[in-house]
Every structure is written in C-alpha cells, then in structure tokens.
Protein backbone atom coordinates (compact mmCIF):
# COMPACT_ATOMS: atom_id res chain seq x y z
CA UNK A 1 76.70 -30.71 37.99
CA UNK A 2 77.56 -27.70 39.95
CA UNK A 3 75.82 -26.32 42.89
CA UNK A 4 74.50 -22.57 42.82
CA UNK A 5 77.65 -21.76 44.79
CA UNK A 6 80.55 -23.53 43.56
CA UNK A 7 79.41 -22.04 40.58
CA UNK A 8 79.04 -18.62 41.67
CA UNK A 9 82.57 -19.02 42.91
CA UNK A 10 83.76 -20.30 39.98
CA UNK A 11 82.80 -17.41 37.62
CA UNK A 12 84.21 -14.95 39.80
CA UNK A 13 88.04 -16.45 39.93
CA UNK A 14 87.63 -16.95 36.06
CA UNK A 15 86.51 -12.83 35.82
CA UNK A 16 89.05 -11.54 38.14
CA UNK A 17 91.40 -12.30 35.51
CA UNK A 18 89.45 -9.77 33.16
CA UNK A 19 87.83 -7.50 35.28
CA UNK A 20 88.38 -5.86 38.82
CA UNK A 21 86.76 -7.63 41.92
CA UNK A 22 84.03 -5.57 41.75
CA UNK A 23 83.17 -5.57 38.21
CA UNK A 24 83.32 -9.71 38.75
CA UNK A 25 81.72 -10.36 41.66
CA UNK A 26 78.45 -8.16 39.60
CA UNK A 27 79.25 -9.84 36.15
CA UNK A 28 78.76 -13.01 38.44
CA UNK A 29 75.71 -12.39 39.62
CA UNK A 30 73.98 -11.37 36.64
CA UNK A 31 74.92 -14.90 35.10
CA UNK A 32 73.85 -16.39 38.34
CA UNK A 33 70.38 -14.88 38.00
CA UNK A 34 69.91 -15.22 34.02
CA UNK A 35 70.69 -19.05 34.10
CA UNK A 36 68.73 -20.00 37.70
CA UNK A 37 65.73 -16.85 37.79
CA UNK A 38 67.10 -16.76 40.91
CA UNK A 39 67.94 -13.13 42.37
CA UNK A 40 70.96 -13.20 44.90
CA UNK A 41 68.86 -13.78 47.83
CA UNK A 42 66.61 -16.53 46.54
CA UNK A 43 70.57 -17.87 45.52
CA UNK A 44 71.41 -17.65 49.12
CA UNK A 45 68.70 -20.03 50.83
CA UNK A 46 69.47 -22.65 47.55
CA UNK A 47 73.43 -22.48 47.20
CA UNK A 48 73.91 -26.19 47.49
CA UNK A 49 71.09 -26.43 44.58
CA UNK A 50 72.55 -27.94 41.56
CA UNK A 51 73.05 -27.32 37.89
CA UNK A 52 69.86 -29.04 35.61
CA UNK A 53 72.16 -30.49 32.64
CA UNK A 54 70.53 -27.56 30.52
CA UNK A 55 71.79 -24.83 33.02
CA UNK A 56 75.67 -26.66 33.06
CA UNK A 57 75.42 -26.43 29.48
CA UNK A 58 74.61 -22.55 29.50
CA UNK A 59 76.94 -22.22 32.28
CA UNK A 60 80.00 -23.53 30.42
CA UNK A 61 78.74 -21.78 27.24
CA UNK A 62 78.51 -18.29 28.96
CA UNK A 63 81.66 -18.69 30.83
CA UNK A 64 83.72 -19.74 27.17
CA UNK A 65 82.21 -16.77 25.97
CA UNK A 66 83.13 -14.22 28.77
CA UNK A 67 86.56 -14.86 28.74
CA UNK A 68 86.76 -14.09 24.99
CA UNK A 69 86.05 -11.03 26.43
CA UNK A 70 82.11 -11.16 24.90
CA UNK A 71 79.92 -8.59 26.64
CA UNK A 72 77.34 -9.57 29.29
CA UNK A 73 74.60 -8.44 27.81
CA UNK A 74 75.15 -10.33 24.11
CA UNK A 75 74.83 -13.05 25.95
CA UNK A 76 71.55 -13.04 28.20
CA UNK A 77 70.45 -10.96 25.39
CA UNK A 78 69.07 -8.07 27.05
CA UNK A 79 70.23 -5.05 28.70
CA UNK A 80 68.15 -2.64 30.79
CA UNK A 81 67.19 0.91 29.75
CA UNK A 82 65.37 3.57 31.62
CA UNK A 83 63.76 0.35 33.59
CA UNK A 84 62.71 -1.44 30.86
CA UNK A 85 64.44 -4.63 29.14
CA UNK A 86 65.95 -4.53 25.51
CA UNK A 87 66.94 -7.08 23.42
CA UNK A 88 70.48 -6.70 22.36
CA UNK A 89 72.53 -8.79 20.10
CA UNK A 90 75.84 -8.53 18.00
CA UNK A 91 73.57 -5.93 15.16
CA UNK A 92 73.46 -3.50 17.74
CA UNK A 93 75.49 -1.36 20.43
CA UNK A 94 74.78 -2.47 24.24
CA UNK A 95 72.62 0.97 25.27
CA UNK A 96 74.63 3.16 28.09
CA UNK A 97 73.56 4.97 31.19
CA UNK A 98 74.97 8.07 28.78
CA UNK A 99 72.22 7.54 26.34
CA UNK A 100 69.57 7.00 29.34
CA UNK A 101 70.21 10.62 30.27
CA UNK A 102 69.73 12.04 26.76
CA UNK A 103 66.59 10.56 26.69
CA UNK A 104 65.73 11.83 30.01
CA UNK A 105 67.07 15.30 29.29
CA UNK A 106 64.07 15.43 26.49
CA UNK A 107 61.57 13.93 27.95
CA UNK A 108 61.99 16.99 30.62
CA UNK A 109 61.54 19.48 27.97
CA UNK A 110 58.98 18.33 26.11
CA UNK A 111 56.94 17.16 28.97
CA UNK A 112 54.34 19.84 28.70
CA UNK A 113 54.00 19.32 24.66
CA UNK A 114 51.32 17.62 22.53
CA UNK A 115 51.41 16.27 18.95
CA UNK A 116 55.29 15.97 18.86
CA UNK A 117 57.01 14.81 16.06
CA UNK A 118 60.45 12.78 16.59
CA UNK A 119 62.91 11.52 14.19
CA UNK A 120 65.49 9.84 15.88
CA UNK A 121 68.75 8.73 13.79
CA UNK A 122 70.71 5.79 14.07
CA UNK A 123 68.08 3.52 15.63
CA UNK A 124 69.97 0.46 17.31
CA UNK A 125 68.57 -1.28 19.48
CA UNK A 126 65.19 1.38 19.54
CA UNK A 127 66.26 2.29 23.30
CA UNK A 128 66.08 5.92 22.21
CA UNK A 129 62.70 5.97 20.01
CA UNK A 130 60.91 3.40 21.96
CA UNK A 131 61.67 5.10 25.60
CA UNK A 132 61.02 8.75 23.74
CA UNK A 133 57.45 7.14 22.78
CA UNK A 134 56.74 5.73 25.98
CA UNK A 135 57.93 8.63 28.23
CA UNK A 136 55.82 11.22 25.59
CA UNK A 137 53.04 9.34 24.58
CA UNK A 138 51.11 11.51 22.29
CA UNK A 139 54.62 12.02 19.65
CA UNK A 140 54.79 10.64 16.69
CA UNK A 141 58.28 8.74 16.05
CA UNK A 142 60.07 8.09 13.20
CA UNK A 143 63.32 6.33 13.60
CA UNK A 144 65.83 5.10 10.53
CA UNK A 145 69.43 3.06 10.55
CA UNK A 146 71.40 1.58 8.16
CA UNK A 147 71.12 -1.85 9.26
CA UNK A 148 68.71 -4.54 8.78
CA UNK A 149 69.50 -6.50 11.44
CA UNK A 150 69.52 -3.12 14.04
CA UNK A 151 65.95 -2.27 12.65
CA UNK A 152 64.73 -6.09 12.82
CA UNK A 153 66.10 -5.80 16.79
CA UNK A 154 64.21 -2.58 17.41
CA UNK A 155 61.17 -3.86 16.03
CA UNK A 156 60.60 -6.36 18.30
CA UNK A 157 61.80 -4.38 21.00
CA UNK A 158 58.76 -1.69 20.29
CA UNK A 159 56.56 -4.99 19.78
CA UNK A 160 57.51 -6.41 22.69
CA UNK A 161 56.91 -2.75 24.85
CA UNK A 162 53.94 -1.75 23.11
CA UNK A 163 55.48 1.63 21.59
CA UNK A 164 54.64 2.83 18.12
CA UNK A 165 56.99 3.88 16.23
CA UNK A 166 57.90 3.85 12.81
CA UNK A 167 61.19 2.66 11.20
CA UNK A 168 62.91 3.71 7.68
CA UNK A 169 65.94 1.55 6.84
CA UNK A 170 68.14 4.05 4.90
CA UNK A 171 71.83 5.59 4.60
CA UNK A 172 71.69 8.61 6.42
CA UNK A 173 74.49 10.16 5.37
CA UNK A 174 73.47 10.11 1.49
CA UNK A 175 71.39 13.23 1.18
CA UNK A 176 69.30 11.85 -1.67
CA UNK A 177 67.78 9.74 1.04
CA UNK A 178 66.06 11.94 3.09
CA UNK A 179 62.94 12.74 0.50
CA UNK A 180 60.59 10.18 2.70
CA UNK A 181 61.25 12.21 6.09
CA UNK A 182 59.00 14.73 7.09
CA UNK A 183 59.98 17.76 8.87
CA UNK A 184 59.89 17.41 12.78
CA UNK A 185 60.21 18.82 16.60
CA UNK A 186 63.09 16.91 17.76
CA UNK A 187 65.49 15.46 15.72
CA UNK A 188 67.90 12.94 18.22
CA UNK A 189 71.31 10.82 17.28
CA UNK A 190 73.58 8.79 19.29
CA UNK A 191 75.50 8.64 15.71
CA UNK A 192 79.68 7.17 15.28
CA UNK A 193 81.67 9.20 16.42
CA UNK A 194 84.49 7.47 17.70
CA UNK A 195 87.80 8.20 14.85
CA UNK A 196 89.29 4.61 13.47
CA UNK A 197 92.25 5.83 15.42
CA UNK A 198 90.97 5.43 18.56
CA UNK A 199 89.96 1.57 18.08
CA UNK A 200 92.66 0.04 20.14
CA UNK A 201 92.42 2.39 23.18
CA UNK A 202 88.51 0.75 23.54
CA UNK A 203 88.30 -2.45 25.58
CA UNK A 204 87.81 -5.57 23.78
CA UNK A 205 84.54 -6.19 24.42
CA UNK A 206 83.50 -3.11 23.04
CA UNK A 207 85.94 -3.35 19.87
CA UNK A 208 85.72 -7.35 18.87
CA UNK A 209 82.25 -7.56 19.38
CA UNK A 210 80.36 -3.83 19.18
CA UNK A 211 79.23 -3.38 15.83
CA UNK A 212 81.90 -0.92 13.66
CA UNK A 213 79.49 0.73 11.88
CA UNK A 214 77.51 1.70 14.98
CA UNK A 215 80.97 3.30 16.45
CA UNK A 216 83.49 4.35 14.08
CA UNK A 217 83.70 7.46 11.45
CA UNK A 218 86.86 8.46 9.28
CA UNK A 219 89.81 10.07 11.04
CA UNK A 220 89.64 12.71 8.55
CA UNK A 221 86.08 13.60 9.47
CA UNK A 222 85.09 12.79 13.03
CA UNK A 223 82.07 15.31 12.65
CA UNK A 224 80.72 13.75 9.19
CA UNK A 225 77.23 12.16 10.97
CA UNK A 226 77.21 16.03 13.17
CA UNK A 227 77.59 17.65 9.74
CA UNK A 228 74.80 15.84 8.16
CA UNK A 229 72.39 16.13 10.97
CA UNK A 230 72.75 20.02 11.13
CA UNK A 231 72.22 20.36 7.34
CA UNK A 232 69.46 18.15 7.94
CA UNK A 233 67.77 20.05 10.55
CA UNK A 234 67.87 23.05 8.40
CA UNK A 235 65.52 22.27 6.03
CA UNK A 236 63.22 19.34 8.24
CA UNK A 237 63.17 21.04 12.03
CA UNK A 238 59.74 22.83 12.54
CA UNK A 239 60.20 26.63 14.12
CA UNK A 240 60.78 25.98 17.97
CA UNK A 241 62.15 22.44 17.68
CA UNK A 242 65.57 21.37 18.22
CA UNK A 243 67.75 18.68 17.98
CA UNK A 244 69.63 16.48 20.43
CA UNK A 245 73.24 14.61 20.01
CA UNK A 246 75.61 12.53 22.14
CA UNK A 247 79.04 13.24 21.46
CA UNK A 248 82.40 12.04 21.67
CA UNK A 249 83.50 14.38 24.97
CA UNK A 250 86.99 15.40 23.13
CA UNK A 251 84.73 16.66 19.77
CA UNK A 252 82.25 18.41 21.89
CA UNK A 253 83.00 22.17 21.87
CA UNK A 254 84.07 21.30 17.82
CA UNK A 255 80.46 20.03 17.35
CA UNK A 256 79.07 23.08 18.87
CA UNK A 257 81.06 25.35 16.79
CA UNK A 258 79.67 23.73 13.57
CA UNK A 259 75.85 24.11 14.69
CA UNK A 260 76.91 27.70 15.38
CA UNK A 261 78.67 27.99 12.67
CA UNK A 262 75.34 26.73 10.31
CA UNK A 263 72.77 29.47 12.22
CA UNK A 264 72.01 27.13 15.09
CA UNK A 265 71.14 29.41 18.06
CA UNK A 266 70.92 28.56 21.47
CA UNK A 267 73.56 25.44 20.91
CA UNK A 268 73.79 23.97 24.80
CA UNK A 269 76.52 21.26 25.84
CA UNK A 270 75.64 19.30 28.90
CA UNK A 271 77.85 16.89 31.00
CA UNK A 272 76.75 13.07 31.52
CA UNK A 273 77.02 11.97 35.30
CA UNK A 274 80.76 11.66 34.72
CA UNK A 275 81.37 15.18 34.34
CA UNK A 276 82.17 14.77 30.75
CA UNK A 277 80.48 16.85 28.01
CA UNK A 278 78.72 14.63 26.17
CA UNK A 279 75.35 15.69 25.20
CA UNK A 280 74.42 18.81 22.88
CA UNK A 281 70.77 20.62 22.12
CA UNK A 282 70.70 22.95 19.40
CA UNK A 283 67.65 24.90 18.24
C-alpha cells in the first residue's frame, strides 16, 4: 500500500503530463482529501500513513480515470457551488465559477423582493434553482430540462440542501410544451450554446465526458435556445420581471440584438471575472 505521500507524489508526476504544475499539484490534493478526509494539513502530520486496501483501490481507480482525461469532479462526485456541495455525474455539466456569478448577480437584484416567481431553464445539476431558492427564500421556483437523469441529479441535490423547488421534465425548445408553465419574475438559462464547430477546440475533459446536449446547438443556429427564451418571455414574464442568460462571449452582442430586436428594453451585457461578456439581463 502507499503512504499518504508517495501517493501524493505519485499523482502529481502522472498529472503533469495533462495539466500544468499548478493545475496538478491542486488536482492532487483534491484526490488526496476525497480518498483520506484528510485536508492538506491533517496530510502533513500523517504522510507516512498508508493506503487501507479500499483507499489503494480508489486510488488506482481515480488515477486510470484522470488520465483518460475524466474530470475531477465526475469522480468524487461533487463539485462546489456558491459554498455548498453538488452532486455531479456524467447527466450533467460540472457547474462554473461563470454560473456562480449569474446567480449572484440576481440574488443582488431581487434581494429586497417578496413572493418571487422563478423559472429557471435547463436545470442540470439544480446549482442555479436550488442556490436561487436558498439565497431568496420566499420565491417560488420552477425549474425544467430535457433529461431524466439531469432532473433525477437535481432532485437530490434540492433534497439533500433542503430547497424547494419544483421540476418539469420537458423539451424546451418545442413550443407546444410550455402550456404547464406559469408566467413569472425571472426567467434564468445557462442553455447550449457552444456551435458543433467548436467541439474540438474544447479540452477533452469537457468534450468526451460533458454531456452534448447540455453544450452544443446547430452551427446554423447558435441563438436557437436565446430565440426561444425571448419568445418565451413575451407571453410568461410578469410586468417588471426580467430574464437572465449566460452566453457564449463571441454571440453576446448577437444575443442582445435579438432581445432588442423582439421589444426587450433595457437589454444589459455584463462581463464574468475574466473580462469576457458573458452574462445578459433583459427586461
């Protein structure tokens, strides 16, 4: 069995021939702590500890699966959001610090508001509905995907951190669907919006193991989830509401035009802590 260090040591050579130093050296940590409990200091004071048989087994299981190039967080099965821990697993994208500021950016303007109503669209992993329920605790949230296995994974996430919310399975995008939703204050999407085109610029561990149908939309129609959501809006957002997007940064100033260009006043792009427009609000 291997010791707590030789270990350590071992997962960062294998990264570094994936990932920068940096990027290994954190990638081994977080292994570190998910197979011991132990946090880098506890590791520290019990370096020469060894491996239980059941933690060499995980070891040599997580380290196969990293360099296939498998994300992190698919395998502890959780990644953090806004503070809190989600379950994540191949049904659903791994939530991004991008996402954790659209969230924010709501919860700031709707701080001072009562009996809220939220649909948000493309559910995932729930990181957006169950965080929007937690950080405004009187709305009422509605939140619909495609998937059956993304909706089964943000069920028990809003189980698991006590948030109501409700959840529709149902194909967005086909207009005859949208008879059960109500009309509502905020209407939010992290939708696809990443063209086909654009598949093998993405690292592999976002393109062999995201899921596609969380990421991709036709080349032809980059703006088709956008589209839908505006036309949406039009008939279910109540008067002062507004809705909230992430974008693709290079389809930004596009998708404001189209809100624009379907009555949407006071459209508003915002840049992500990159400096790269990714977030719109349209009312």
């Amino acid at each position: 069995m291997l010791s707590y260090l030789t270990a350590f040591q071992t997962l960062k050579k294998e990264l570094n021939k994936l990932y920068d130093e940096g990027e290994a050296i954190a990638i081994a940590h977080e292994v570190m702590e998910y197979l011991t409990g132990y946090n880098k200091l506890q590791r520290l004071s019990e370096k020469e500890k060894l491996f239980s048989e059941q933690q060499q087994r995980q070891f040599d299981e997580a380290l196969a699966r990293l360099m296939k190039g498998e994300p992190l967080q698919y395998i502890t099965g959780v990644q953090w959001f806004l503070g809190r821990p989600f379950q994540v697993n191949k049904n659903v994208l791994i939530p991004r610090p991008e996402t954790e500021e659209l969230v924010t950016w709501i919860a700031h303007d709707w701080k001072e508001r009562t009996n809220i109503s939220i649909l948000d669209i493309g559910t995932g992993s729930g990181c957006i509905p169950v965080s929007l329920k937690l950080l405004l605790h009187a709305a009422n949230v509605t939140s619909c995907d495609v998937s059956s296995g993304a909706l089964q994974t943000a069920k028990k996430n809003a189980t698991d951190l006590q948030a109501e919310v409700s959840f529709l399975q149902l194909d967005f995008l086909n207009q005859s669907n949208w008879q059960p939703l109500d009309h509502f204050d905020i209407i939010v999407s992290n939708p696809p919006y990443i063209p086909i085109s654009e598949q093998e610029s993405l690292g592999k561990n976002v393109r062999e193991f995201e899921p596609a149908t969380a990421l991709f939309v036709p080349d032809g129609d980059p703006l088709i989830f956008y589209r839908c959501i505006a036309l949406f809006g039009k008939s279910h957002l109540n008067d002062g509401g507004a809705i909230y997007c992430e974008l693709h940064q290079d389809y930004a100033e596009k998708t404001k035009e189209l809100f624009e260009q379907m009555g949407y006043a006071n459209t508003i792009l915002q840049k992500d802590m990159h400096g790269n427009m990714r977030m719109l609000k349209a009312s």
